[in-house]
Protein backbone atom coordinates (compact mmCIF):
# COMPACT_ATOMS: atom_id res chain seq x y z
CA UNK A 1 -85.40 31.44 -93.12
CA UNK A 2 -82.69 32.43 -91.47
CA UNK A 3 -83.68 33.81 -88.28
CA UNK A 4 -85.42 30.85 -87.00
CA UNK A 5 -81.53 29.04 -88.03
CA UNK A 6 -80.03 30.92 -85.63
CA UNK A 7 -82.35 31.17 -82.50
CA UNK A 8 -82.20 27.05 -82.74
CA UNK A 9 -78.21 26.72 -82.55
CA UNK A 10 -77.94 29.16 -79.55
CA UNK A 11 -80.03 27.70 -77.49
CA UNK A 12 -78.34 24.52 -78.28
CA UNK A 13 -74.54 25.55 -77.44
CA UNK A 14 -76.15 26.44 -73.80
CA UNK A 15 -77.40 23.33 -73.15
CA UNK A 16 -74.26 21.63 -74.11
CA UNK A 17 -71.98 24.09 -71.74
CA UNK A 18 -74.84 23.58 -68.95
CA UNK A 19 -74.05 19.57 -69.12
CA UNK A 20 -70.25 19.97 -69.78
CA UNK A 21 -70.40 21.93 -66.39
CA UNK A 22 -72.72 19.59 -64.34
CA UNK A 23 -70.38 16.44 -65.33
CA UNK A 24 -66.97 18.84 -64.10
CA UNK A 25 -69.17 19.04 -60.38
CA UNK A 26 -69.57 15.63 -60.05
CA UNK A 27 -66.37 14.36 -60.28
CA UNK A 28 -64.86 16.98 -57.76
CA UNK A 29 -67.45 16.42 -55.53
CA UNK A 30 -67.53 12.64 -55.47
CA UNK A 31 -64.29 12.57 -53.41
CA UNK A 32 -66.01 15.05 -51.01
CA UNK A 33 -68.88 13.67 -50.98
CA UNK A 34 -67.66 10.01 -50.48
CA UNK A 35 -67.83 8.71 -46.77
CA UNK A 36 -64.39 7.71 -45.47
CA UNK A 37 -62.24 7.66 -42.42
CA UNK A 38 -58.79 8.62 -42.21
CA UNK A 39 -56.56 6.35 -40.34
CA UNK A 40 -53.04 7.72 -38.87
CA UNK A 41 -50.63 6.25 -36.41
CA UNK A 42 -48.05 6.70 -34.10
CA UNK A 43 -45.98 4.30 -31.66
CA UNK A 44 -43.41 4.66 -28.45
CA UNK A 45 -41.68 1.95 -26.93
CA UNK A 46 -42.69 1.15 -23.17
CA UNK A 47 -39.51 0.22 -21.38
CA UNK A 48 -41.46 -1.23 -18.86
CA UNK A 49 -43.08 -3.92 -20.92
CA UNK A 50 -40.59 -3.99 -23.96
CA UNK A 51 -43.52 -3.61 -26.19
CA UNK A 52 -44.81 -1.06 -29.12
CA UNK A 53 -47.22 1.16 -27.91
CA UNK A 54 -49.34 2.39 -31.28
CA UNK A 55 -51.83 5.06 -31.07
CA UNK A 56 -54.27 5.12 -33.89
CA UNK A 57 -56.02 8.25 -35.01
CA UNK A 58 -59.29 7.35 -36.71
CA UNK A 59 -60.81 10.81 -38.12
CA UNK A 60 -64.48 11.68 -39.65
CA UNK A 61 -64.51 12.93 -43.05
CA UNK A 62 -68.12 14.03 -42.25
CA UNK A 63 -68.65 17.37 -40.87
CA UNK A 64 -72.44 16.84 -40.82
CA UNK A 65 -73.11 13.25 -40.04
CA UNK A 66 -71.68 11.15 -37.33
CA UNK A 67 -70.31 7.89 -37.68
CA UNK A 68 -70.04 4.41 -35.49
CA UNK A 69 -67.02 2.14 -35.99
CA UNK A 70 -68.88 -1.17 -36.88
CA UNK A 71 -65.97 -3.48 -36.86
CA UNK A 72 -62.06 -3.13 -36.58
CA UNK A 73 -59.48 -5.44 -37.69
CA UNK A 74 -55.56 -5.41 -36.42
CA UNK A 75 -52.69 -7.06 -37.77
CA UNK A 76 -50.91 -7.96 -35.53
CA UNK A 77 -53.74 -9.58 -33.91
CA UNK A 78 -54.27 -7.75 -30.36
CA UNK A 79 -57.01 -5.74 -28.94
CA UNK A 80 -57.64 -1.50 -29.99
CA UNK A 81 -58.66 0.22 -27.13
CA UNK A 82 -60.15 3.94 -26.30
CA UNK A 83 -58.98 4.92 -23.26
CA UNK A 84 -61.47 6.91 -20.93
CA UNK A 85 -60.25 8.92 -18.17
CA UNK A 86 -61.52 7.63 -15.15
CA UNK A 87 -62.94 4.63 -16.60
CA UNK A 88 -61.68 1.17 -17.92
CA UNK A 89 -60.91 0.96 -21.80
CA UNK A 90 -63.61 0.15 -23.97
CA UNK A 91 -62.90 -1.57 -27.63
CA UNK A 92 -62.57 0.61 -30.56
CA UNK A 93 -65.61 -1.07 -32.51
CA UNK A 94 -68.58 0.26 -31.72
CA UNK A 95 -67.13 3.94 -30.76
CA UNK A 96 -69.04 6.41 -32.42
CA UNK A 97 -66.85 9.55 -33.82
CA UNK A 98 -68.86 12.91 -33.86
CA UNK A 99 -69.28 14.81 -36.66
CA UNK A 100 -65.80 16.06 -37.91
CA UNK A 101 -64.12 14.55 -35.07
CA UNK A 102 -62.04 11.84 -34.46
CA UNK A 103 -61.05 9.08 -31.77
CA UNK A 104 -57.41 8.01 -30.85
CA UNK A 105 -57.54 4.43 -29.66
CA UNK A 106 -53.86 2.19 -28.45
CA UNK A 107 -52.69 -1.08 -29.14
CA UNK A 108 -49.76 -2.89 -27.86
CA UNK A 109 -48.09 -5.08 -30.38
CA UNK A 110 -44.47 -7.00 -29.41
CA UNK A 111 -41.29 -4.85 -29.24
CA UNK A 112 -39.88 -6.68 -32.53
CA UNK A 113 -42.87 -5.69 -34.77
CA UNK A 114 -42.04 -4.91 -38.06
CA UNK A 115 -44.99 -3.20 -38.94
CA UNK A 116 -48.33 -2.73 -38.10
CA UNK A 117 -52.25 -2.62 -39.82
CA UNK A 118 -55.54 -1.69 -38.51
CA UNK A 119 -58.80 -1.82 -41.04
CA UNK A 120 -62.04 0.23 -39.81
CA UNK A 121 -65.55 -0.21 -41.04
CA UNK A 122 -67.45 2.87 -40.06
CA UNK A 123 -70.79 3.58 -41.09
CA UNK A 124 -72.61 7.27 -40.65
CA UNK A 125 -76.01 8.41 -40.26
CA UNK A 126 -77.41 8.38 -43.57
CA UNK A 127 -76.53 4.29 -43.45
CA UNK A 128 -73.63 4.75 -45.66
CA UNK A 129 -70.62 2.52 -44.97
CA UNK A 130 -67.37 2.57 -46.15
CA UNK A 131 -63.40 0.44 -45.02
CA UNK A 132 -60.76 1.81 -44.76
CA UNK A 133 -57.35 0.92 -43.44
CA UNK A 134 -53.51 2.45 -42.18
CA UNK A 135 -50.43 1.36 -41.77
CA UNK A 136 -47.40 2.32 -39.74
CA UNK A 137 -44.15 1.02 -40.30
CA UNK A 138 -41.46 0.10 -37.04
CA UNK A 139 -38.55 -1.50 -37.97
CA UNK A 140 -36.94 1.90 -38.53
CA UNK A 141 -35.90 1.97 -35.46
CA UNK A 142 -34.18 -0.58 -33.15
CA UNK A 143 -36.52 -3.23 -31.11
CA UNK A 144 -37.81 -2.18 -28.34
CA UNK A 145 -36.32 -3.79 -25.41
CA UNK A 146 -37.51 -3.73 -21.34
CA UNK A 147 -35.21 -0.95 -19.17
CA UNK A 148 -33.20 -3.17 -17.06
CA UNK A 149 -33.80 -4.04 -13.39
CA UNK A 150 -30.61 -4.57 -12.57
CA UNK A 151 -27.07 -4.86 -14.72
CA UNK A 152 -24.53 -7.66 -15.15
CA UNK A 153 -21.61 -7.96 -13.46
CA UNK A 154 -19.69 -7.96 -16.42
CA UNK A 155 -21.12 -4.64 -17.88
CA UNK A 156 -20.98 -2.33 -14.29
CA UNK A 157 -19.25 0.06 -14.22
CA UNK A 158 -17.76 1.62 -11.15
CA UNK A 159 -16.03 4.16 -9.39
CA UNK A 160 -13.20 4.53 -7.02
CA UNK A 161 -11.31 6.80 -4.34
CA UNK A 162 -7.54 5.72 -3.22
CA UNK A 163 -5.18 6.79 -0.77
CA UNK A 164 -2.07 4.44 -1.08
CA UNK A 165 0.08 6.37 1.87
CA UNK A 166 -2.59 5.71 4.13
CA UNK A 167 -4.11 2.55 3.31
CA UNK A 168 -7.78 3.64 2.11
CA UNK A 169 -9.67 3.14 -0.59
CA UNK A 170 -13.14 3.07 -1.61
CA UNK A 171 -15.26 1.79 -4.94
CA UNK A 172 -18.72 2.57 -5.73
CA UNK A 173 -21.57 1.01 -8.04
CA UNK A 174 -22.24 3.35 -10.85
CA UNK A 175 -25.38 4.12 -11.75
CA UNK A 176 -29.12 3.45 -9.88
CA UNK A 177 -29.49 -0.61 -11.40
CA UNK A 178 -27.61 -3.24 -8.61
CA UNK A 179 -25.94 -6.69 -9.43
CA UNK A 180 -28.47 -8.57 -11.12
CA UNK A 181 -29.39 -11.42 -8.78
CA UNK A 182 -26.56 -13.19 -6.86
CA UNK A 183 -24.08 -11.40 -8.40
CA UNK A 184 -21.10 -10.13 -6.95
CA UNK A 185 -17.24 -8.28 -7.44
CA UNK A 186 -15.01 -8.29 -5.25
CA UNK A 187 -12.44 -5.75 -4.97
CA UNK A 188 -9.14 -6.10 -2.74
CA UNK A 189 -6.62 -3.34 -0.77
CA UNK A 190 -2.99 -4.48 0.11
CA UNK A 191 0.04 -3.24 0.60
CA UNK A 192 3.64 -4.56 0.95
CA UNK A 193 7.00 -4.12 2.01
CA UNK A 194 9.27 -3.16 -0.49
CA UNK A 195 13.29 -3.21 -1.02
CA UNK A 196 12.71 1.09 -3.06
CA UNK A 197 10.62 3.56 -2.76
CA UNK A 198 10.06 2.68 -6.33
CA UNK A 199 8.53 -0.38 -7.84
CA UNK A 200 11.63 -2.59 -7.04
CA UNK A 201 10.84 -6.18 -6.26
CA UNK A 202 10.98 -8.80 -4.12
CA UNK A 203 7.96 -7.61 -1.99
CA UNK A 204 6.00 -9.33 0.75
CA UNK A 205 2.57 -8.82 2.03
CA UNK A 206 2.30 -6.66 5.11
CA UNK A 207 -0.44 -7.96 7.23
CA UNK A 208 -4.25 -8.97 6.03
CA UNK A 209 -5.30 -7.68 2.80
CA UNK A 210 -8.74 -6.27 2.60
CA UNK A 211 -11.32 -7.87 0.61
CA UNK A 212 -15.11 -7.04 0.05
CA UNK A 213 -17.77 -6.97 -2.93
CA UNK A 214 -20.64 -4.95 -4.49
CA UNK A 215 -24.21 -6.75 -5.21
CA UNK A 216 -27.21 -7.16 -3.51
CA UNK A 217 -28.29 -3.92 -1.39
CA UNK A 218 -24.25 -2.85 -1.17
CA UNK A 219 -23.50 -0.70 -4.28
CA UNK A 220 -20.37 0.77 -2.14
CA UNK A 221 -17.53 -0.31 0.04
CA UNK A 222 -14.68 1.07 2.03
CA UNK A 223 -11.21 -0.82 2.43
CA UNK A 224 -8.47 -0.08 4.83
CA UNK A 225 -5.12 -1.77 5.55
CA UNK A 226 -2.01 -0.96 7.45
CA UNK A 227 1.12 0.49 5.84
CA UNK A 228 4.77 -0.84 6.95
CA UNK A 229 6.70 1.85 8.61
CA UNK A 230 9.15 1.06 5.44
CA UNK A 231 8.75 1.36 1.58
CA UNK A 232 5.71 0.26 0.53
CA UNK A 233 3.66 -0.57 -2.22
CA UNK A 234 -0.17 -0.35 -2.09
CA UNK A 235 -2.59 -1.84 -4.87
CA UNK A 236 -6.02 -1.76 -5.35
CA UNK A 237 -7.02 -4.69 -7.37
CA UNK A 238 -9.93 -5.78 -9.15
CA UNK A 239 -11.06 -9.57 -7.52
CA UNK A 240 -10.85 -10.79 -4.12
CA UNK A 241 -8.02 -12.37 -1.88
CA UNK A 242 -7.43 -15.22 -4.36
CA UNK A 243 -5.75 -12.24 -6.98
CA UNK A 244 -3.22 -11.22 -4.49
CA UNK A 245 0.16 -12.16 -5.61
CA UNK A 246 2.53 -12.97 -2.85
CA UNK A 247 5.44 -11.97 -2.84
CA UNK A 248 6.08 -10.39 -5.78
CA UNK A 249 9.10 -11.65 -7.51
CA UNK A 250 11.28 -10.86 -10.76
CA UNK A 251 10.40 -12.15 -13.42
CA UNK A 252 7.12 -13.24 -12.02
CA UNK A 253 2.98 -12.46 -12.52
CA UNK A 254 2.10 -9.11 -12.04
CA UNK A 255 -1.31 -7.09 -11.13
CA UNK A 256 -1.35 -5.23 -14.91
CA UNK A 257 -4.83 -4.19 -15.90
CA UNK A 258 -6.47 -5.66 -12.91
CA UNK A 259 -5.43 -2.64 -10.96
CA UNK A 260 -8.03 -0.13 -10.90
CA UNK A 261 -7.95 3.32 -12.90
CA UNK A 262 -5.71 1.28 -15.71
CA UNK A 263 -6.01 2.15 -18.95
CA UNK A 264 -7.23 -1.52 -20.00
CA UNK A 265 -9.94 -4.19 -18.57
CA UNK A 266 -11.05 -4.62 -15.90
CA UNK A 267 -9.06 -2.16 -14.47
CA UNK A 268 -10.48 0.48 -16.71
CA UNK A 269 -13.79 -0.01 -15.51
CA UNK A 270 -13.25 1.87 -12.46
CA UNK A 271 -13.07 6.04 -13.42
CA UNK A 272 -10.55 7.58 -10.37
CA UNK A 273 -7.15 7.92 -9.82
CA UNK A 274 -4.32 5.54 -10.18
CA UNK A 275 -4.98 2.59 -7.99
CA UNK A 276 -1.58 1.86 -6.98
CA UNK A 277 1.09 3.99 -4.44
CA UNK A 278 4.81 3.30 -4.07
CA UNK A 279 7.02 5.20 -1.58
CA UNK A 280 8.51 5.38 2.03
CA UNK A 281 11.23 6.95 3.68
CA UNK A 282 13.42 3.89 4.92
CA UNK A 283 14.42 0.56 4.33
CA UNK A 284 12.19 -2.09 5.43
CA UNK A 285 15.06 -3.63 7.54
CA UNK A 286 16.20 -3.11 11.06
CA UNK A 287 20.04 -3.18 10.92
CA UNK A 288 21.61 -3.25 14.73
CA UNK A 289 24.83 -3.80 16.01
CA UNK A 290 26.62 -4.32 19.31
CA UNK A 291 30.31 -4.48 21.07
CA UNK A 292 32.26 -6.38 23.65
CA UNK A 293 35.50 -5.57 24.38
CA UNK A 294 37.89 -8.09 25.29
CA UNK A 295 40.88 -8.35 27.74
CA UNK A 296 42.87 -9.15 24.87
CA UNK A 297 42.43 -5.89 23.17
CA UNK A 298 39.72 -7.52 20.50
CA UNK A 299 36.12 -5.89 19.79
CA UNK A 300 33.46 -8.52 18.89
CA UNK A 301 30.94 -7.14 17.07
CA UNK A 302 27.25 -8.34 16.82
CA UNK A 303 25.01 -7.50 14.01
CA UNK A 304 21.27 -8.42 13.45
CA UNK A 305 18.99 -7.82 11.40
CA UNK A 306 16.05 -9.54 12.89
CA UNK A 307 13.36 -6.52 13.26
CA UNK A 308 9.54 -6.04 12.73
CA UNK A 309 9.91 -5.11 9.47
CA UNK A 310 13.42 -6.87 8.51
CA UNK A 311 12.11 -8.40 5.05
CA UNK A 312 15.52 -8.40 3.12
CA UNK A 313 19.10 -9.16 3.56
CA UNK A 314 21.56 -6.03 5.06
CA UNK A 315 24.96 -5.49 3.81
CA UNK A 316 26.88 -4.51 6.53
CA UNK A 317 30.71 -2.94 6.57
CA UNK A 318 32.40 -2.72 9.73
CA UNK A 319 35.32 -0.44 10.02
CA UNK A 320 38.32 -0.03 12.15
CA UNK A 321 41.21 2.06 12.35
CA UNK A 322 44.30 2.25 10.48
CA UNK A 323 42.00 0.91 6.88
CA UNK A 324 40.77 -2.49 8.30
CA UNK A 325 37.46 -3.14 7.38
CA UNK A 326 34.77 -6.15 6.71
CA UNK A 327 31.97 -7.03 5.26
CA UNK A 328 29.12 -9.03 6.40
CA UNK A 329 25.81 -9.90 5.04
CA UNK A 330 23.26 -10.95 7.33
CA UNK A 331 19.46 -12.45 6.13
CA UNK A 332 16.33 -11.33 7.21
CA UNK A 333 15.74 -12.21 10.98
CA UNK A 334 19.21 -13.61 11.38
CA UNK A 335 22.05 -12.20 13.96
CA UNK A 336 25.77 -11.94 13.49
CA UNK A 337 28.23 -12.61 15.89
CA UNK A 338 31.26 -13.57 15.01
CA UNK A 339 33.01 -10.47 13.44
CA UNK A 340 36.15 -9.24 15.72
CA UNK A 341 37.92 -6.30 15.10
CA UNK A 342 42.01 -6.78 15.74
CA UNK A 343 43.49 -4.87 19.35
CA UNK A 344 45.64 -2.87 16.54
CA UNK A 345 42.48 -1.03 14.42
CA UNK A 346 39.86 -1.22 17.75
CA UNK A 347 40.49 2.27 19.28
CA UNK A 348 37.30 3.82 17.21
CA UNK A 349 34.96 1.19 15.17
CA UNK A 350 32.31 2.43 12.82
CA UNK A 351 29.25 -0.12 11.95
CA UNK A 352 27.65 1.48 8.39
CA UNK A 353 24.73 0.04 5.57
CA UNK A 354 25.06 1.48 2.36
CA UNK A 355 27.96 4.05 3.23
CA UNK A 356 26.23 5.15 6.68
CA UNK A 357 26.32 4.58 10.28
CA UNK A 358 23.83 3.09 11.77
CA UNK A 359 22.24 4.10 14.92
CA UNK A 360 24.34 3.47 18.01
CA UNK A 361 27.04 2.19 15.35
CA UNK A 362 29.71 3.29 17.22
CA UNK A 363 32.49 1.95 19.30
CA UNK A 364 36.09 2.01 21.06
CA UNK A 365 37.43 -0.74 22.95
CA UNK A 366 36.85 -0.10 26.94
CA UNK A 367 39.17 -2.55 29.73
CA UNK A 368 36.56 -5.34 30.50
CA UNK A 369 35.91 -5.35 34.46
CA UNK A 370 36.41 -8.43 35.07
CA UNK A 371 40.27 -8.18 33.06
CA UNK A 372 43.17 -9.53 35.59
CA UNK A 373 45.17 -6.62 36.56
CA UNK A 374 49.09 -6.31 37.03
CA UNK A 375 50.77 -7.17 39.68
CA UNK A 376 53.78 -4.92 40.98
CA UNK A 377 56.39 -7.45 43.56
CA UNK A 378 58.90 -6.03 45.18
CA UNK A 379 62.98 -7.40 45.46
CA UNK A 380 64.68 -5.01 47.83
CA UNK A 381 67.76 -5.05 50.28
CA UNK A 382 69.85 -2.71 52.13
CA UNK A 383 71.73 -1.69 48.78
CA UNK A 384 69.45 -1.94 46.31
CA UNK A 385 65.29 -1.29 45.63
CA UNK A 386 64.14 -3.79 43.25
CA UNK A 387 60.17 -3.31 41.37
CA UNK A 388 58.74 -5.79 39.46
CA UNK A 389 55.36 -5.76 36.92
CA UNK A 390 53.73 -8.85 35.66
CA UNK A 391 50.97 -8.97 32.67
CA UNK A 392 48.85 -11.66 32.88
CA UNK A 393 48.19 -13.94 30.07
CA UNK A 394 45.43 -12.84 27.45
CA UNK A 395 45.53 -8.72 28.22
CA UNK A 396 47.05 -6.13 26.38
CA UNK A 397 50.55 -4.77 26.73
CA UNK A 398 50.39 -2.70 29.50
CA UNK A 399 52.60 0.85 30.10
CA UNK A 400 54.06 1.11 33.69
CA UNK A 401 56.41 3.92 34.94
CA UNK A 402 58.25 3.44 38.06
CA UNK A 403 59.09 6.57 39.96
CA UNK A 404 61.91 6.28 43.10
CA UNK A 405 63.80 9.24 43.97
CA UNK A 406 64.46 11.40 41.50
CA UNK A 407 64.61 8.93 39.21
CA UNK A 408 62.03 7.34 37.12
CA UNK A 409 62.23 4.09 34.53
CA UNK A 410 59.09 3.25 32.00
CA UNK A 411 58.47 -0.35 30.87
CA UNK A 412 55.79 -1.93 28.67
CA UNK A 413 54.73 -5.28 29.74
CA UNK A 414 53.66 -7.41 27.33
CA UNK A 415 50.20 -9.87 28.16
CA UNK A 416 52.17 -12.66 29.97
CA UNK A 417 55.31 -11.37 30.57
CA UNK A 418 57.49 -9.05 33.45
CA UNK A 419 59.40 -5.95 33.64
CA UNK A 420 61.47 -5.11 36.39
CA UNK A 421 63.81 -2.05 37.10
CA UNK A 422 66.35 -1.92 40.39
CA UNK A 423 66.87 1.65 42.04
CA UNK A 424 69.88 1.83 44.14
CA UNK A 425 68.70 2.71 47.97
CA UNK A 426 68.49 5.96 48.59
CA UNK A 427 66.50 8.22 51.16
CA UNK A 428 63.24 8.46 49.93
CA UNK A 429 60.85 6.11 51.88
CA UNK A 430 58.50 5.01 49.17
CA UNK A 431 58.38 4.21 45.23
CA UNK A 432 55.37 5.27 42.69
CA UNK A 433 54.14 2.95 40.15
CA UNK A 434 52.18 4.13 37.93
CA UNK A 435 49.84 2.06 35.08
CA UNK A 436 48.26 5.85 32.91
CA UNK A 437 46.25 3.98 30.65
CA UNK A 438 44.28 1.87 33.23
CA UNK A 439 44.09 5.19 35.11
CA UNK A 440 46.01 3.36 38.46
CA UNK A 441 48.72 4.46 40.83
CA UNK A 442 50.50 2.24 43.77
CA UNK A 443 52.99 3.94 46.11
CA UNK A 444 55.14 1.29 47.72
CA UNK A 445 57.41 1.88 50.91
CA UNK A 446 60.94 0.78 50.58
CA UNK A 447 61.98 -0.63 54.39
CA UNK A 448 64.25 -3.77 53.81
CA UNK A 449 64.86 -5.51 57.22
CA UNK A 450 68.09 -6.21 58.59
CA UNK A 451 69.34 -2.27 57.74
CA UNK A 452 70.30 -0.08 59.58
CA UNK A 453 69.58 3.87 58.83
CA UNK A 454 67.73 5.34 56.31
CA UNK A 455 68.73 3.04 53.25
CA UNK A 456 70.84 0.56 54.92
CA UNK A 457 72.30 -0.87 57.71
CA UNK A 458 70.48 -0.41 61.32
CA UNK A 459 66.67 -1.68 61.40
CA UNK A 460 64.43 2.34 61.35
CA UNK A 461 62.89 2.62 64.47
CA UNK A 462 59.33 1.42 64.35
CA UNK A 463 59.23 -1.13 61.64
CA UNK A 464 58.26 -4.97 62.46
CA UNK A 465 61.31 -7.53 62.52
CA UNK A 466 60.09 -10.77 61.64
CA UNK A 467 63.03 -12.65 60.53
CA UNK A 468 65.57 -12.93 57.37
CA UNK A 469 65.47 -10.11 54.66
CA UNK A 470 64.94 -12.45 52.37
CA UNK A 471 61.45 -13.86 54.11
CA UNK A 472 60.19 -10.24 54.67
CA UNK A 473 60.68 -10.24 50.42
CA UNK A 474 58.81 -12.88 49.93
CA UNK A 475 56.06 -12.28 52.13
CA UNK A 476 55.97 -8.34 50.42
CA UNK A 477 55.75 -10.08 47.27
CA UNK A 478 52.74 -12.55 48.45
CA UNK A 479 50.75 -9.25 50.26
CA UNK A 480 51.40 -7.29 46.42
CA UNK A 481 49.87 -9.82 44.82
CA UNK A 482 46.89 -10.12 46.87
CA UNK A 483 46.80 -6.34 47.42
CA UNK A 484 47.04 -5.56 43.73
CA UNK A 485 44.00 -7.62 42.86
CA UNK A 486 41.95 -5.57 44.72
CA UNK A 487 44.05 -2.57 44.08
CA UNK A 488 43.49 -2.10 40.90
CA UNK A 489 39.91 -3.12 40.43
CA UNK A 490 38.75 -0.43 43.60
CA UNK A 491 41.35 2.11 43.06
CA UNK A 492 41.07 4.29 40.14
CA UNK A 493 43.66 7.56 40.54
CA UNK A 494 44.38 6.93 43.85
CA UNK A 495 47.77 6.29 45.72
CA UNK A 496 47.84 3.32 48.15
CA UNK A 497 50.84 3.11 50.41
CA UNK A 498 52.40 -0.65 50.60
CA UNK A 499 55.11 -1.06 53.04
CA UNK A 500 57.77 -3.46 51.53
């Protein structure tokens, strides 16, 4: 029959698509329906410590049961701990993780961990258990180191102010770490005298350098020194007193990189300006000079160069008139005196360094005081009125005009010599000598004895007879002498009447 044929395979194909589905169900659902936790991490590095700090994130699958972690194993080895606010830290195993939920617990593992492992048995209300584990890996990025305390010497950095004119400078610690223990740099101001205003060398240390260091508590300094009144160099220099280089030669060691705010170590480790200043507005010498005339006509001229601040040699030219000139060289702190200008070229005497007078460099010969001075004698008789003037020995030819009468004669005496001139007698009572460049007059009175009348023959009325003509001469002669001495020391310009 074929009915009952067909009613038999229909019901047949259901039953077969009723299983086929059933079998579909379970295997998507087993996954759900399996018990698990999932385990997640994630790690920072404490800088305090130097160690990984992980985090693991252990999350319920179960959104209806609860679950308690029965037993937790790390690798590394180190303890997993909840943290509760307010409370101390409790292990991870035995933490029970509501349903759905989840619970982050930390462990600390050594900076230099490569990775790390943690395995948690958990088991949930309906008494099913289940393992499961995480990993998370950390040597993708760099170890994790401790943040310093403090810094090396060799790895500070710094900074600096500097004012080379006037002397100051200042460096500071960079950063908020100081010198690691009993660390310490020392940094150095000094300044020099200096031949230029530019870098020129030799140069000399001008007073105490200033020397000081950063460590400890003192992360910054401030350095002062005193500039010469000259050129100068100033340096700031990396190191203490045992860097500075004096003096500072040709050809010799030099500061370089070791100055700070160079472009290369140490120097470099210092950010500012240039640490280093040349300049000044004169030499750091103190060229002098001084005169004395002589009676002979000679200048002498003294030069020194033996200042505060006289660090180098001085050239120095002396000129006189009519082309002469000399040069003398005279060493730090060392005098001169032996450079005399010839009577001929001492009437105007210029003392110069490097093609300029010096102060007070200046000069003409001036008559000493204390010079002897002519002497005028007299050789007169009834027919005749007879003057002579005498230089002495070691003075300077000497101008004279004698005046009698209408007449008048001019002689120049040369230093240890005479001149005389004879007038024949006449009326006039009295003669005028005259010396113009020593600025001196004498007016002496023509009375011979023995003559009578104005010029000759009777004896004038009023004039002393004390015996021959020739005696009264002589003793004329004597008083000139004497008188003259005095005469022309006293008696500048002014006539003085001698009776002869």
């Amino acid at each position: 029959m074929i009915r009952p044929k067909l009613s038999l395979r229909r019901p047949l194909a259901v039953l077969a698509a009723a299983l086929i589905g059933m079998t579909g169900a379970a295997v998507v659902a087993t996954p759900a329906a399996a018990h698990h936790t999932t385990i997640t991490a994630t790690a920072v590095c404490d800088q305090l410590s130097g160690e990984r700090v992980i985090t693991w994130k252990v999350v319920n699958s179960e959104r209806d049961k609860a679950a308690t972690i029965k037993k937790v194993t790390a690798e590394p080895s180190s303890p997993v701990q909840v943290l509760v606010p307010g409370a101390e830290a409790v292990d991870l195993q035995g933490v029970a993780i509501n349903r759905g939920g989840f619970v982050e617990a930390v462990q600390r593992v050594p900076g230099d961990t490569a990775s790390a492992k943690l395995t948690v048995e958990a088991r949930w209300d309906n008494r099913r258990e289940r393992t499961n584990d995480g990993t998370i890996r950390l040597d993708r990025d760099a170890p994790c180191q401790p943040a310093p305390k403090c810094i090396d010497a060799s790895q500070a950095k710094y900074s600096h102010t500097f004012d080379g004119p006037n002397g100051k400078a200042t460096v500071k610690l960079e950063g908020d770490l100081p010198l690691c223990g009993e660390e310490k740099q020392y940094f150095t101001l000094v300044s020099y005298f200096a031949p230029r205003p530019q870098f020129a060398t030799p140069q000399y240390v001008y007073g105490e350098p200033d020397s000081n260091f950063l460590g400890g508590t003192q992360t910054e300094i401030e350095l002062n020194v005193g500039v010469p009144d000259c050129h100068t160099q100033v340096d700031l220099i990396w190191g203490g007193v045992d860097e500075v280089i004096d003096p500072l030669v040709e050809d010799g060691p030099r500061y370089g990189n070791k100055k700070l705010g160079e472009r290369g170590a140490p120097g470099n480790r210092s950010s500012g300006p240039p640490g280093w200043y040349n300049g000044g507005s004169k030499n750091c010498t103190t060229p002098a000079s001084t005169f004395a005339s002589s009676c002979d006509g000679t200048v002498t001229v003294s030069l020194s160069n033996d200042g505060s601040i006289s660090k180098y040699p001085v050239e120095f030219e002396v000129r006189g008139e009519n082309g002469w000139s000399k040069t003398v060289t005279v060493a730090p702190g060392k005098a001169d005196n032996e450079t005399v200008v010839p009577a001929e070229n001492a009437g105007k005497i210029e003392v110069l360094v490097e093609g300029k007078v010096i102060e007070n460099g200046t000069y003409s010969w001036e008559r000493p005081e204390d010079c002897p001075l002519p002497t005028v004698t007299t050789d007169a008789d009834c027919e005749t009125f007879g003057l002579t003037a005498s230089n002495p020995e070691g003075g300077v030819p000497v101008k004279v005009e004698f005046t009698y009468g209408d007449k008048t004669e001019t002689r120049t005496v040369a230093p240890g010599s005479s001149e005389k001139v004879t007038f024949p007698a006449g009326d006039d009572e009295a003669a005028l000598v005259v010396l113009p460049e020593l600025g001196l007059e004498l007016e002496v009175i023509y009375a011979p004895e023995g003559c009578g009348g104005g010029g000759g023959g009777e004896e004038p009325p009023g004039l002393p007879v004390t015996g021959a003509a020739a005696g009264g001469i002589a003793a004329g002669a004597i008083a000139l002498l004497a008188v003259g001495a005095v005469l022309f020391v006293l008696a500048r310009r002014r006539r003085v009447h001698f009776t002869a």
